[in-house]
PDB file of N, CA and C in Angstrom:
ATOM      1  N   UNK A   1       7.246 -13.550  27.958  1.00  0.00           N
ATOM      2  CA  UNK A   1       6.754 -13.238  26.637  1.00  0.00           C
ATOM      3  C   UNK A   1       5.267 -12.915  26.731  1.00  0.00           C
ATOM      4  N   UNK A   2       4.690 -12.162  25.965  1.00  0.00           N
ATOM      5  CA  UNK A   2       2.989 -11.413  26.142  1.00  0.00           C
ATOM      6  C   UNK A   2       2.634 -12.205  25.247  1.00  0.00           C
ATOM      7  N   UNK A   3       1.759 -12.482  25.073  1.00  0.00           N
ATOM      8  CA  UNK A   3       1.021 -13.343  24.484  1.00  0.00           C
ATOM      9  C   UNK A   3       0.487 -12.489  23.000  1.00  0.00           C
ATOM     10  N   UNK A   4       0.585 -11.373  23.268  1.00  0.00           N
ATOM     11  CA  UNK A   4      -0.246 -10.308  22.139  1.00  0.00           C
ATOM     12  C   UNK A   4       0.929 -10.160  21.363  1.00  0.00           C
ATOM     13  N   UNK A   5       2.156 -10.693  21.732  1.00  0.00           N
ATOM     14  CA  UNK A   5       3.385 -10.373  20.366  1.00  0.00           C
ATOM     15  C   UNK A   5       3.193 -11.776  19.292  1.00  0.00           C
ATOM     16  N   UNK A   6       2.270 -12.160  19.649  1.00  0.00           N
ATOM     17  CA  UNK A   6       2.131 -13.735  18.734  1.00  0.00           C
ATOM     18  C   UNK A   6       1.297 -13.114  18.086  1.00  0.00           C
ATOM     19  N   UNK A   7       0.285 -12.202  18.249  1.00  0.00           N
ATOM     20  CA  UNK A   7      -0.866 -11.884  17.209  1.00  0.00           C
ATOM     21  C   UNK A   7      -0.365 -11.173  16.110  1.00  0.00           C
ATOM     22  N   UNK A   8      -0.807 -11.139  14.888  1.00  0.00           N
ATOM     23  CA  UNK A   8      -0.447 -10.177  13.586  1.00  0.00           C
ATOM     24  C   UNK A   8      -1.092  -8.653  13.799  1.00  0.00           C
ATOM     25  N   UNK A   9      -0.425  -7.944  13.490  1.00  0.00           N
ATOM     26  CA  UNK A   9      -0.436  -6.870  13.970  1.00  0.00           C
ATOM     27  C   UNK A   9      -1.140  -6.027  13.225  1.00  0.00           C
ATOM     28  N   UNK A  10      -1.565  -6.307  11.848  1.00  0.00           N
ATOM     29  CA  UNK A  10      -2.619  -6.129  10.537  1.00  0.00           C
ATOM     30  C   UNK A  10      -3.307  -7.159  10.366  1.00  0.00           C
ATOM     31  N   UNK A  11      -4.913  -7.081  10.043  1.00  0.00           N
ATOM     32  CA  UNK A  11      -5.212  -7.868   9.741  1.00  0.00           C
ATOM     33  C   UNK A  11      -5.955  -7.278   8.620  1.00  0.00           C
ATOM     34  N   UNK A  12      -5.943  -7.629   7.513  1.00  0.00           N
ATOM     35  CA  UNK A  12      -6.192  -7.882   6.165  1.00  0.00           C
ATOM     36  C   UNK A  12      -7.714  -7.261   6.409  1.00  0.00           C
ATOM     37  N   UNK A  13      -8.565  -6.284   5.915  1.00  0.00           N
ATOM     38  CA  UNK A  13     -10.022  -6.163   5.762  1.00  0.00           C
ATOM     39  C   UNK A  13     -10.690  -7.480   5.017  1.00  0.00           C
ATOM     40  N   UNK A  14     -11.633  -7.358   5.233  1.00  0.00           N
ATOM     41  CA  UNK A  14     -12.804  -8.531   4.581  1.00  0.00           C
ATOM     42  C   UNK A  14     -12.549  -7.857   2.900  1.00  0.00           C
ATOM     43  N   UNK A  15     -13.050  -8.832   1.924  1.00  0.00           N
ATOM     44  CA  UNK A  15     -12.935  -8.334   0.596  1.00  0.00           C
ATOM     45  C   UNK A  15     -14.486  -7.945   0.471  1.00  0.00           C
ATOM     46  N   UNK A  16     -14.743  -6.683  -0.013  1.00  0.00           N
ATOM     47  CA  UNK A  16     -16.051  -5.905  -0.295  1.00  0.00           C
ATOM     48  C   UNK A  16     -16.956  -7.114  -0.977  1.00  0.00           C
ATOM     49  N   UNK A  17     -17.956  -7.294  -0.629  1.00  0.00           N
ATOM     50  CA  UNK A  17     -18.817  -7.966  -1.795  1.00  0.00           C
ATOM     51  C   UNK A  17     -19.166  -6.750  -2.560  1.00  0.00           C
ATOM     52  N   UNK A  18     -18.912  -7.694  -3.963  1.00  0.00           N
ATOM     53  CA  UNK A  18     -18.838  -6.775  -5.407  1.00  0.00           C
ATOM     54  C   UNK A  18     -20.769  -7.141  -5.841  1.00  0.00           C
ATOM     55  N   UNK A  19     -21.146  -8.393  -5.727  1.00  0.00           N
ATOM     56  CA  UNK A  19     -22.430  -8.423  -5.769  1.00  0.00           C
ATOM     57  C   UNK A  19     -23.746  -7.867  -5.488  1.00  0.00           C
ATOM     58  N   UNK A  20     -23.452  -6.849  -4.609  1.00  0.00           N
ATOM     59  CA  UNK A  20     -24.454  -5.931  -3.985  1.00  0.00           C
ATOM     60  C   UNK A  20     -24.503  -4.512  -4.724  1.00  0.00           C
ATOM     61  N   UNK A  21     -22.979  -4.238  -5.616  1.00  0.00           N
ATOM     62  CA  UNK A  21     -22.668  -3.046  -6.592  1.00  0.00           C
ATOM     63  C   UNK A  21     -23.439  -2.936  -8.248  1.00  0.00           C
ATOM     64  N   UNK A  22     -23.874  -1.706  -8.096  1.00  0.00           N
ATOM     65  CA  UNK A  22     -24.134  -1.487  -9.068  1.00  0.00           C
ATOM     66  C   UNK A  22     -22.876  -1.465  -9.882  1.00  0.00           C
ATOM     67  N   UNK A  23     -23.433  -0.841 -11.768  1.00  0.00           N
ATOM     68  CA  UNK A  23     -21.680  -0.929 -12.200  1.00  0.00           C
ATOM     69  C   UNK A  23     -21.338   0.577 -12.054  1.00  0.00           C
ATOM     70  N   UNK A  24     -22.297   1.359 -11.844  1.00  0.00           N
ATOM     71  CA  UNK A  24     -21.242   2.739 -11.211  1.00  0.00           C
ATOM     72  C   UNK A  24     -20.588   2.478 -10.095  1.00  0.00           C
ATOM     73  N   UNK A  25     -21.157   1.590  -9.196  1.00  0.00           N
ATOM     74  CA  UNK A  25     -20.375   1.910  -7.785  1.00  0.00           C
ATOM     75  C   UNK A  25     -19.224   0.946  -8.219  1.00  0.00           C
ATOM     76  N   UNK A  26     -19.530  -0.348  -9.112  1.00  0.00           N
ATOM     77  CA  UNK A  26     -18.404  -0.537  -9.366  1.00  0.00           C
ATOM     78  C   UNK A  26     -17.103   0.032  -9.776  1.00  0.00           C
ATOM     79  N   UNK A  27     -17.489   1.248 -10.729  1.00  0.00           N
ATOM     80  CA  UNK A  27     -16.550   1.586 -11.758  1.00  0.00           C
ATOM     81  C   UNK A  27     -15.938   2.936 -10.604  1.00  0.00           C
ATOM     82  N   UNK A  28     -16.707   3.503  -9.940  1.00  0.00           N
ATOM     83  CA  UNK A  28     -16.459   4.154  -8.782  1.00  0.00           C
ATOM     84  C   UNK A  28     -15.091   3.365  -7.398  1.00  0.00           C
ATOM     85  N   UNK A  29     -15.382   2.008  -7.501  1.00  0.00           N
ATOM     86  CA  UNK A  29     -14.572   1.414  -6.365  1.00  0.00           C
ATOM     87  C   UNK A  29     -13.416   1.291  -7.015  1.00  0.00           C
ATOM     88  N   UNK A  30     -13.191   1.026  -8.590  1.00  0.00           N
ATOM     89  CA  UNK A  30     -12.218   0.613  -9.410  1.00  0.00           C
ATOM     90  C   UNK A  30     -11.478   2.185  -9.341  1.00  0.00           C
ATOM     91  N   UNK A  31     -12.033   3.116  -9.605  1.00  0.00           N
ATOM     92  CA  UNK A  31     -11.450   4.381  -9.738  1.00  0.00           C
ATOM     93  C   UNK A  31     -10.552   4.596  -8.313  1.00  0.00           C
ATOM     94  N   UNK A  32     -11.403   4.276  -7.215  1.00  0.00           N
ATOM     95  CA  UNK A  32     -10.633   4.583  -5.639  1.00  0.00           C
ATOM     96  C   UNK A  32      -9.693   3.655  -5.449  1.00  0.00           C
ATOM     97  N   UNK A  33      -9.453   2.772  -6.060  1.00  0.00           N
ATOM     98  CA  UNK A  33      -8.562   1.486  -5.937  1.00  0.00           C
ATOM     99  C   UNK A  33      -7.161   2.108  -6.501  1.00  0.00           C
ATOM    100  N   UNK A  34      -7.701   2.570  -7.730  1.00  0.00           N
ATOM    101  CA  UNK A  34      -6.509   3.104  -9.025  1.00  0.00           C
ATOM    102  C   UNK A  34      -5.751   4.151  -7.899  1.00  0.00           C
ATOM    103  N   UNK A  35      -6.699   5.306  -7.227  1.00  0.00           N
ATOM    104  CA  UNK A  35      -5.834   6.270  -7.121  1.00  0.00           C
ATOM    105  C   UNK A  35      -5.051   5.876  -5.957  1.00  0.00           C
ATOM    106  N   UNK A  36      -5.688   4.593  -4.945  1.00  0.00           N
ATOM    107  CA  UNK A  36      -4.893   4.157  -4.191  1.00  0.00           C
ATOM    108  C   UNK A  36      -3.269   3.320  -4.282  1.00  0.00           C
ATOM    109  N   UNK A  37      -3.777   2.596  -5.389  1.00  0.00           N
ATOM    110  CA  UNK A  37      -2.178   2.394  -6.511  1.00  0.00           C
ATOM    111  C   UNK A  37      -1.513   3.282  -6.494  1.00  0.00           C
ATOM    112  N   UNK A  38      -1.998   4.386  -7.060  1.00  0.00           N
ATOM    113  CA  UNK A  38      -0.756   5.093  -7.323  1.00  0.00           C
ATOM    114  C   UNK A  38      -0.566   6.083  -6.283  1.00  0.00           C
ATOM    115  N   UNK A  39      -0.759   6.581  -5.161  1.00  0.00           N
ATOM    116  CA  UNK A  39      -0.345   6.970  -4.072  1.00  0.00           C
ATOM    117  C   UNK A  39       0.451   5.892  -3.690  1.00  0.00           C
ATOM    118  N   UNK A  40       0.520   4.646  -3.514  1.00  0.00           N
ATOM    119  CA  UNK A  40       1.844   3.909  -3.056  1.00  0.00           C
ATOM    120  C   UNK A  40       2.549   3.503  -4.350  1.00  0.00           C
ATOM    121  N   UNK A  41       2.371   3.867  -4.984  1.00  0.00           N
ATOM    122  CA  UNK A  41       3.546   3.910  -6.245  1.00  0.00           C
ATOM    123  C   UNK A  41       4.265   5.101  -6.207  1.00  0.00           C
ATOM    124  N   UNK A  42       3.641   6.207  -6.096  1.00  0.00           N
ATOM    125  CA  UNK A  42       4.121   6.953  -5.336  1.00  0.00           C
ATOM    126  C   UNK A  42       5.421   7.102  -4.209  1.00  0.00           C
ATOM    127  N   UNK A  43       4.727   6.575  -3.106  1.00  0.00           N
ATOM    128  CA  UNK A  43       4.788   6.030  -1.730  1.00  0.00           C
ATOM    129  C   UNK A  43       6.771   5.421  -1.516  1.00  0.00           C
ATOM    130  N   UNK A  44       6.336   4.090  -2.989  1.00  0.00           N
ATOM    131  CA  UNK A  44       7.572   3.454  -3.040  1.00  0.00           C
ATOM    132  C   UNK A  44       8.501   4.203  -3.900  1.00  0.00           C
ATOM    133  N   UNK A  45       8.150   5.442  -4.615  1.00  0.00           N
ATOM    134  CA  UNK A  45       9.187   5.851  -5.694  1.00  0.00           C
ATOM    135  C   UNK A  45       9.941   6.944  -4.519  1.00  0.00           C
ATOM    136  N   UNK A  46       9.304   7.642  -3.753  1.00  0.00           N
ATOM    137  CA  UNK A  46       9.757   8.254  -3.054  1.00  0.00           C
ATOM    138  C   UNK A  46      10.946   7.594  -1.606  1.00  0.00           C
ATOM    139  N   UNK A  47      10.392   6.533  -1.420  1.00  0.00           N
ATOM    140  CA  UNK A  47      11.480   6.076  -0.886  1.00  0.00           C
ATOM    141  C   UNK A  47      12.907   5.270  -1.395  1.00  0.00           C
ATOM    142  N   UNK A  48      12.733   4.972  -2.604  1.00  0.00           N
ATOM    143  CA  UNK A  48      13.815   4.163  -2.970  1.00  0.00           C
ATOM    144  C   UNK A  48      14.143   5.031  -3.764  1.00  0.00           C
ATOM    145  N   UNK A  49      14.217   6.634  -3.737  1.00  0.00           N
ATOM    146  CA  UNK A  49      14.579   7.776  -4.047  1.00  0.00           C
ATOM    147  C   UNK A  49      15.657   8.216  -3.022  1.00  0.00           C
ATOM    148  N   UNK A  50      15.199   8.359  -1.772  1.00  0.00           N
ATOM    149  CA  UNK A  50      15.742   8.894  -0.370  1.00  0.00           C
ATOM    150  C   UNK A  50      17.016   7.650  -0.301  1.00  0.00           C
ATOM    151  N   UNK A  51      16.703   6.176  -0.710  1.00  0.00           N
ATOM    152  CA  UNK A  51      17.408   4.825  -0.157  1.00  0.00           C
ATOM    153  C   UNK A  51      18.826   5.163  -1.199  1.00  0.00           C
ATOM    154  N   UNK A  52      18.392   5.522  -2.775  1.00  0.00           N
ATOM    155  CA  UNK A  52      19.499   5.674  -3.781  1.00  0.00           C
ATOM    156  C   UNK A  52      20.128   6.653  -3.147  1.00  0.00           C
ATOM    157  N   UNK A  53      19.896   8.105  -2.465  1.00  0.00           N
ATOM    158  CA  UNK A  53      20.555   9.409  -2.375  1.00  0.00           C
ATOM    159  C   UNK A  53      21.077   9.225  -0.848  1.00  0.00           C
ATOM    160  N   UNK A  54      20.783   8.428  -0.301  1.00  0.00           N
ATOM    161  CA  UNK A  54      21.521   7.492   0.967  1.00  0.00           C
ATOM    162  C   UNK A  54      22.784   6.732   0.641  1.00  0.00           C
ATOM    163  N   UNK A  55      22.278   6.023  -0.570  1.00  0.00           N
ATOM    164  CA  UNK A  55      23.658   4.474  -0.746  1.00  0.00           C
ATOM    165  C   UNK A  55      24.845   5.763  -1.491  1.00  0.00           C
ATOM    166  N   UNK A  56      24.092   6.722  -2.405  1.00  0.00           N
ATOM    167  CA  UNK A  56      25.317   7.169  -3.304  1.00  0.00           C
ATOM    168  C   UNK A  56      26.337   8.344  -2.321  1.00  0.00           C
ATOM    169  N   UNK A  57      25.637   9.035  -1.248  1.00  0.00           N
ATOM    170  CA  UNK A  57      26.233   9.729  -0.029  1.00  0.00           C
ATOM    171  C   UNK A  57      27.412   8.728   0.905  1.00  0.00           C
ATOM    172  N   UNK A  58      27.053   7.312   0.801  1.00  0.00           N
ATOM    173  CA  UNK A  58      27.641   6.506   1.375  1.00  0.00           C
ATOM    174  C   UNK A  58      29.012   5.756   1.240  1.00  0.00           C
ATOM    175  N   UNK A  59      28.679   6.086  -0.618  1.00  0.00           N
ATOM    176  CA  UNK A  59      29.677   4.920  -1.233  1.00  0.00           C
ATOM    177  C   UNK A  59      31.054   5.291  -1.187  1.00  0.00           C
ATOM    178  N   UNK A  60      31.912   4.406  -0.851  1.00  0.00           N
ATOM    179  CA  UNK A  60      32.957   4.596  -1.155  1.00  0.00           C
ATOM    180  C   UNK A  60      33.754   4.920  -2.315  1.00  0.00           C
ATOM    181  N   UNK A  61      34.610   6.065  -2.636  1.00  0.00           N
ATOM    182  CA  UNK A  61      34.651   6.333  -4.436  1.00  0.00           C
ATOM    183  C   UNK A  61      36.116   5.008  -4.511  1.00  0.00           C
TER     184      UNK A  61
END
């Protein structure tokens, strides 16, 4: 066994200090956050799109 399959394979970024932000850069980080939401809202609609048009190809009538 390797020793490197015990490690996590992501590790989480540090959380930004918000204290050093102005409130544009705030309202700026909030905006890049949003559009990052919804690219994996996105992300997940598109796959459990492909997963439904998989199960209904599958099903037995």
């Amino acid at each position: 066994m390797n020793l490197d399959d015990l490690e996590p394979r992501k590790v989480k970024p540090a959380p930004r200090d918000l204290g050093i932000l102005s409130v544009a850069e705030l309202n700026d980080y909030i905006a890049e956050l949003e559009a990052e939401i919804a690219r994996a809202r996105a992300a997940i609609d598109a796959k459990q799109s492909h997963k439904n048009a998989a199960e209904a190809l599958f099903k037995r009538p």
